[in-house]
C-alpha atoms as a PDB file:
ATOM      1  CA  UNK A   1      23.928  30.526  37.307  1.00  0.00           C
ATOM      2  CA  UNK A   2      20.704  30.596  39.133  1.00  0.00           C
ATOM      3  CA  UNK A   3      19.434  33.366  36.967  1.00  0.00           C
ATOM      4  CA  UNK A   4      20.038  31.503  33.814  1.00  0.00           C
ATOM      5  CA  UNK A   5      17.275  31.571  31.308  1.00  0.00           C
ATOM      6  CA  UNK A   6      18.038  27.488  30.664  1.00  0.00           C
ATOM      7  CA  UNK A   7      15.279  25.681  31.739  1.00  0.00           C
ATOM      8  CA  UNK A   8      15.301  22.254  33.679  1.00  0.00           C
ATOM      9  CA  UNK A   9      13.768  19.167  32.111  1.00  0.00           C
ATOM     10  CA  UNK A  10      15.532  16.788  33.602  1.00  0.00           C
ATOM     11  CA  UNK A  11      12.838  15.793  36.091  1.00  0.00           C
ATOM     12  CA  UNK A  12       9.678  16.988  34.038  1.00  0.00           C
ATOM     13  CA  UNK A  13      10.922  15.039  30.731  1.00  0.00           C
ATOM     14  CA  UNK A  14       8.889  18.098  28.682  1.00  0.00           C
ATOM     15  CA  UNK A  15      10.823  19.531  25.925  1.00  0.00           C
ATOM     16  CA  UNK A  16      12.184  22.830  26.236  1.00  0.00           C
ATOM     17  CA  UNK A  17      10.267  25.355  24.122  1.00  0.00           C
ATOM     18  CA  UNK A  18      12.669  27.370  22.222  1.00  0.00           C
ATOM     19  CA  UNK A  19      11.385  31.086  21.015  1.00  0.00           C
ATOM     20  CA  UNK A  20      13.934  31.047  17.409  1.00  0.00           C
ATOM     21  CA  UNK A  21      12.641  32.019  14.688  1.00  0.00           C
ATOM     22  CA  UNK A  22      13.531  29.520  11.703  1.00  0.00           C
ATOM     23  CA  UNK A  23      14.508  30.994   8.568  1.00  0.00           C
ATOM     24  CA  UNK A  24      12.763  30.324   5.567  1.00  0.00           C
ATOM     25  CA  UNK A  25      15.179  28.003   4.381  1.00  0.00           C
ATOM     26  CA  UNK A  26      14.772  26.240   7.622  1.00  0.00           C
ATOM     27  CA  UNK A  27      11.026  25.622   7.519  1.00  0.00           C
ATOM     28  CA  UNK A  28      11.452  24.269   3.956  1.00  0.00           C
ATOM     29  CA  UNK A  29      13.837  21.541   5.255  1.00  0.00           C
ATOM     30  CA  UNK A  30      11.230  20.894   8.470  1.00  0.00           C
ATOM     31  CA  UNK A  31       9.025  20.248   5.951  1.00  0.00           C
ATOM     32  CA  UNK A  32      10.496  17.878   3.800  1.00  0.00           C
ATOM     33  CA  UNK A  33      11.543  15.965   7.230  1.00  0.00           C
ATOM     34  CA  UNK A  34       8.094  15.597   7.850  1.00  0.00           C
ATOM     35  CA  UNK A  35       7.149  14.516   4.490  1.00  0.00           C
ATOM     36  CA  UNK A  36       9.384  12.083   3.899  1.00  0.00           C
ATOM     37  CA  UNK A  37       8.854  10.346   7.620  1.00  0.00           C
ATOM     38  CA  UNK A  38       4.941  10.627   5.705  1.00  0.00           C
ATOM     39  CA  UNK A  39       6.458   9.005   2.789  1.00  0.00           C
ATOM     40  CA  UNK A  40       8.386   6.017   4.825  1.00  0.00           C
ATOM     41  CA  UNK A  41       5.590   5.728   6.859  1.00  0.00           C
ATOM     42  CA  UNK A  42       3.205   5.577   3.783  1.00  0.00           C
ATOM     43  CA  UNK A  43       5.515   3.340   1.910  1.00  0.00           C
ATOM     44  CA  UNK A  44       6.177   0.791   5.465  1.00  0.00           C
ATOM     45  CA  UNK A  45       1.994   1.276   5.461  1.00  0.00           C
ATOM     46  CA  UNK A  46       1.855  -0.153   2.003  1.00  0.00           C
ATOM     47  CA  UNK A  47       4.611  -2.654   2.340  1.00  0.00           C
ATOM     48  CA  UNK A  48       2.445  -3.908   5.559  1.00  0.00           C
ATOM     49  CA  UNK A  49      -0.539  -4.420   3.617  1.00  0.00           C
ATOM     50  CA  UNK A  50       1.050  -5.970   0.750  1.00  0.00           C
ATOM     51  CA  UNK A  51       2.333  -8.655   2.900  1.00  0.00           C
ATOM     52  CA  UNK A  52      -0.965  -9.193   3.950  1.00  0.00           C
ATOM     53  CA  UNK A  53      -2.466  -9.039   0.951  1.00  0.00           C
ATOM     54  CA  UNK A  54      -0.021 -12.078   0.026  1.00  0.00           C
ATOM     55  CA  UNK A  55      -0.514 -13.828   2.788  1.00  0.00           C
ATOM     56  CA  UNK A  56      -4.339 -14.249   2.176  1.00  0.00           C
ATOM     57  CA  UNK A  57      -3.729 -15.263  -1.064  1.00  0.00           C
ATOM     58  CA  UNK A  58      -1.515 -17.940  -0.148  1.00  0.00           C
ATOM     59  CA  UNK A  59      -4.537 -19.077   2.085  1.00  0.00           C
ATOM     60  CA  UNK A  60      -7.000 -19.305  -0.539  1.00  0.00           C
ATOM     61  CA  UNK A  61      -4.405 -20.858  -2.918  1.00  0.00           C
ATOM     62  CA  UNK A  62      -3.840 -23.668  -0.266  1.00  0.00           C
ATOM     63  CA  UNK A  63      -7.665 -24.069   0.335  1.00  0.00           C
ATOM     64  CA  UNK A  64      -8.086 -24.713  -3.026  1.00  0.00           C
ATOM     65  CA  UNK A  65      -5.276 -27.439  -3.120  1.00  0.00           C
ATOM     66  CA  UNK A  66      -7.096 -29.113  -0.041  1.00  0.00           C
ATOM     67  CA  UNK A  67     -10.207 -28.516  -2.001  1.00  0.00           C
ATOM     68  CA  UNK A  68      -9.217 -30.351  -5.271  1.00  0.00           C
ATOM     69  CA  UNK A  69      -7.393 -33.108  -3.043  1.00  0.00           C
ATOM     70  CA  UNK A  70     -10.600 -33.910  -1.566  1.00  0.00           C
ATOM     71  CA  UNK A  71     -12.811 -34.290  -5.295  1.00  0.00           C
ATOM     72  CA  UNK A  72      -9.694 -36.099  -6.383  1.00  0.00           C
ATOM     73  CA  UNK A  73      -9.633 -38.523  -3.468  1.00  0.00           C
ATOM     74  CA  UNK A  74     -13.419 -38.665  -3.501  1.00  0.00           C
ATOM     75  CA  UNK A  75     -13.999 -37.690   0.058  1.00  0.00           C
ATOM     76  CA  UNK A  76     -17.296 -37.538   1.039  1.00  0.00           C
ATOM     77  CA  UNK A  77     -19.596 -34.917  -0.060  1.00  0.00           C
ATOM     78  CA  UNK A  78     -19.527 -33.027   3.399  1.00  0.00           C
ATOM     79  CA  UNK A  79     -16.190 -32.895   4.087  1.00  0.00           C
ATOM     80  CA  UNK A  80     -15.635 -31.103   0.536  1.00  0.00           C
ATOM     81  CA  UNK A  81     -18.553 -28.779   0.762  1.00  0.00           C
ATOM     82  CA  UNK A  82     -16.524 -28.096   4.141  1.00  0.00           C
ATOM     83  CA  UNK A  83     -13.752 -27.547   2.024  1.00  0.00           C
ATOM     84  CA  UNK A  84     -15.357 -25.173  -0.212  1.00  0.00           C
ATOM     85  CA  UNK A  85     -17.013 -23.425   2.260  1.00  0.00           C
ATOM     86  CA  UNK A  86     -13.482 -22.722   3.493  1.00  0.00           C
ATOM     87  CA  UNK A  87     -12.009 -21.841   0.053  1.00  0.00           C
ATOM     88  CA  UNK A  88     -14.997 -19.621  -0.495  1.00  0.00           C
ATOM     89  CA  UNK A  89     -14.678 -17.984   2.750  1.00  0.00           C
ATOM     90  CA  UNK A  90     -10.346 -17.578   1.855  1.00  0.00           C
ATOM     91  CA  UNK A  91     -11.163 -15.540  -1.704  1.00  0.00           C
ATOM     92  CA  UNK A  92     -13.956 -13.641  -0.348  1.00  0.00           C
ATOM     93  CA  UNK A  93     -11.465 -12.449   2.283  1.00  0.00           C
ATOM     94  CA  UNK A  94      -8.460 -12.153   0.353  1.00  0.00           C
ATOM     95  CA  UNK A  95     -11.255  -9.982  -2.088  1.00  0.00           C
ATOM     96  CA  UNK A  96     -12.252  -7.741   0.486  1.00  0.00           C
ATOM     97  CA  UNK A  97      -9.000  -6.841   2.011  1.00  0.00           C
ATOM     98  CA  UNK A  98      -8.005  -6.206  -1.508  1.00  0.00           C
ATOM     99  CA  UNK A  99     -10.589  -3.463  -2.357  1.00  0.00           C
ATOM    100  CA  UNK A 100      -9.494  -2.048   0.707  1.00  0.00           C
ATOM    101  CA  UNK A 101      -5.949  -1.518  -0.139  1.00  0.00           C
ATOM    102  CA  UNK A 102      -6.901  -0.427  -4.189  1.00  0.00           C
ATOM    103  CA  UNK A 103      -9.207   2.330  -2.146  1.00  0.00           C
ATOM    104  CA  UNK A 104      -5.897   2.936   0.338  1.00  0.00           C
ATOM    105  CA  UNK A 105      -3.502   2.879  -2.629  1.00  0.00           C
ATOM    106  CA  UNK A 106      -4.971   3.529  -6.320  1.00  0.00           C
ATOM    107  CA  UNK A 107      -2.031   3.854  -8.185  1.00  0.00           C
ATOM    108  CA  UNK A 108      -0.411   0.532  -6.567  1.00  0.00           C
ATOM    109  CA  UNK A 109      -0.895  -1.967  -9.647  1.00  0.00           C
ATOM    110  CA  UNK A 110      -0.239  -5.074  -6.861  1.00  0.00           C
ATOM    111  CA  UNK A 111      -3.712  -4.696  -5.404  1.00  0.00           C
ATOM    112  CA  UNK A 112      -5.482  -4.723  -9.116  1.00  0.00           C
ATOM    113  CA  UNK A 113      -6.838  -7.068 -11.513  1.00  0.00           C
ATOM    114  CA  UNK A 114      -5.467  -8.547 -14.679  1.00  0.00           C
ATOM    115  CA  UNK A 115      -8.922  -6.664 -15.856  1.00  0.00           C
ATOM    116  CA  UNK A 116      -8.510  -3.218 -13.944  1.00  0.00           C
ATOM    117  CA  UNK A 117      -4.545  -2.838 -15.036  1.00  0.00           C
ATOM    118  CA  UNK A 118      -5.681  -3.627 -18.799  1.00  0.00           C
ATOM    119  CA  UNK A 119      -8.631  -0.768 -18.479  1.00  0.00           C
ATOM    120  CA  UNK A 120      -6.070   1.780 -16.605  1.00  0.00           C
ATOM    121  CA  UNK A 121      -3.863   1.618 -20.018  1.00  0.00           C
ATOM    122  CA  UNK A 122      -6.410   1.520 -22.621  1.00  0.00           C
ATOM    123  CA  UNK A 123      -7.843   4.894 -20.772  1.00  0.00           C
ATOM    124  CA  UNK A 124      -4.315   6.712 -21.082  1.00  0.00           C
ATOM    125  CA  UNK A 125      -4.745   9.261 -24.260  1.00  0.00           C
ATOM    126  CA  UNK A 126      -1.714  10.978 -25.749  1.00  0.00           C
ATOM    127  CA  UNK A 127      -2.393  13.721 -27.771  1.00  0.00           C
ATOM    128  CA  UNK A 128      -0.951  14.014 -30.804  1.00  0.00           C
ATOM    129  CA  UNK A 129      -0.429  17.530 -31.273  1.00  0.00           C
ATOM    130  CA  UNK A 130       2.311  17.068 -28.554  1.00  0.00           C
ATOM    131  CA  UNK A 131       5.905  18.432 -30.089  1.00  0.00           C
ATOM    132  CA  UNK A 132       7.900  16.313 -28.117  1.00  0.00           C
ATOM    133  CA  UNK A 133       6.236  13.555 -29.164  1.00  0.00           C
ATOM    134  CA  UNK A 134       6.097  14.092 -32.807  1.00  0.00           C
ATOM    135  CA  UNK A 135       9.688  14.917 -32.776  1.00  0.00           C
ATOM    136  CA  UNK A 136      10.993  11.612 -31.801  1.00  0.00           C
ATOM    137  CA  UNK A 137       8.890   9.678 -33.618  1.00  0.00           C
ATOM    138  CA  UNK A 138       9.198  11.584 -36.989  1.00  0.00           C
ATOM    139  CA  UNK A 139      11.845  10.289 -39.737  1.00  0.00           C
ATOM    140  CA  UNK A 140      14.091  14.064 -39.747  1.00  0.00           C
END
């Protein structure tokens, strides 16, 4: 077999190129391999910076327990002005990585506000000349 048209990777490690042409059919299902590894790695993306997101949270919601501690325990001025520095610095962080992710992922209602999810429904306008619509909610 020394005229074989096979080709020898084995020491190269480079894929063998194969000249097949994929049927139509075929490049449909290539295609919606590679979009949904885009879609896992979008969604393990998003999952990522929603632990995140979390995590800086919980940092600013411990700050501010150390914070109140301190004004309930009537440390001295410095050391809570430390302390708000560092709760401060904790939201202004947490706030930054989230506009981040809402720019990264819009529709993702875990990186909005109380405000900005209120404002997203109030903006959604359903027509009423919509058939559908007017069929299940009329008395027939």
């Amino acid at each position: 077999m020394s005229s074989s048209n096979v080709q020898d990777n084995t020491t190269t490690n480079t894929p063998v190129q194969e000249n097949r042409r994929i049927d139509g059919e075929g490049d449909v299902n290539m295609e919606m391999s590679r979009l949904s590894i885009t879609e896992q790695d979008a969604n393990q993306e998003h999952q990522t910076s929603l632990k995140t997101y979390l995590h800086l949270k919980q940092q600013v919601k411990e700050a501010d327990i150390k914070y109140q501690e301190a004004i309930e325990n009537q440390e001295t001025l410095e050391e809570q002005s430390k302390l708000l520095d560092l709760l401060m610095s904790a939201q202004a962080n947490a706030n930054k990585y989230r506009d981040i992710c809402r720019q990264r992922f819009p529709s993702k209602q875990e990186f909005m506000t109380k405000q900005e999810i209120d404002n997203q429904s109030e903006s959604h306008y359903v027509p009423k000349d919509l058939s559908v619509l007017q069929i299940v909610g009329s008395d027939k």
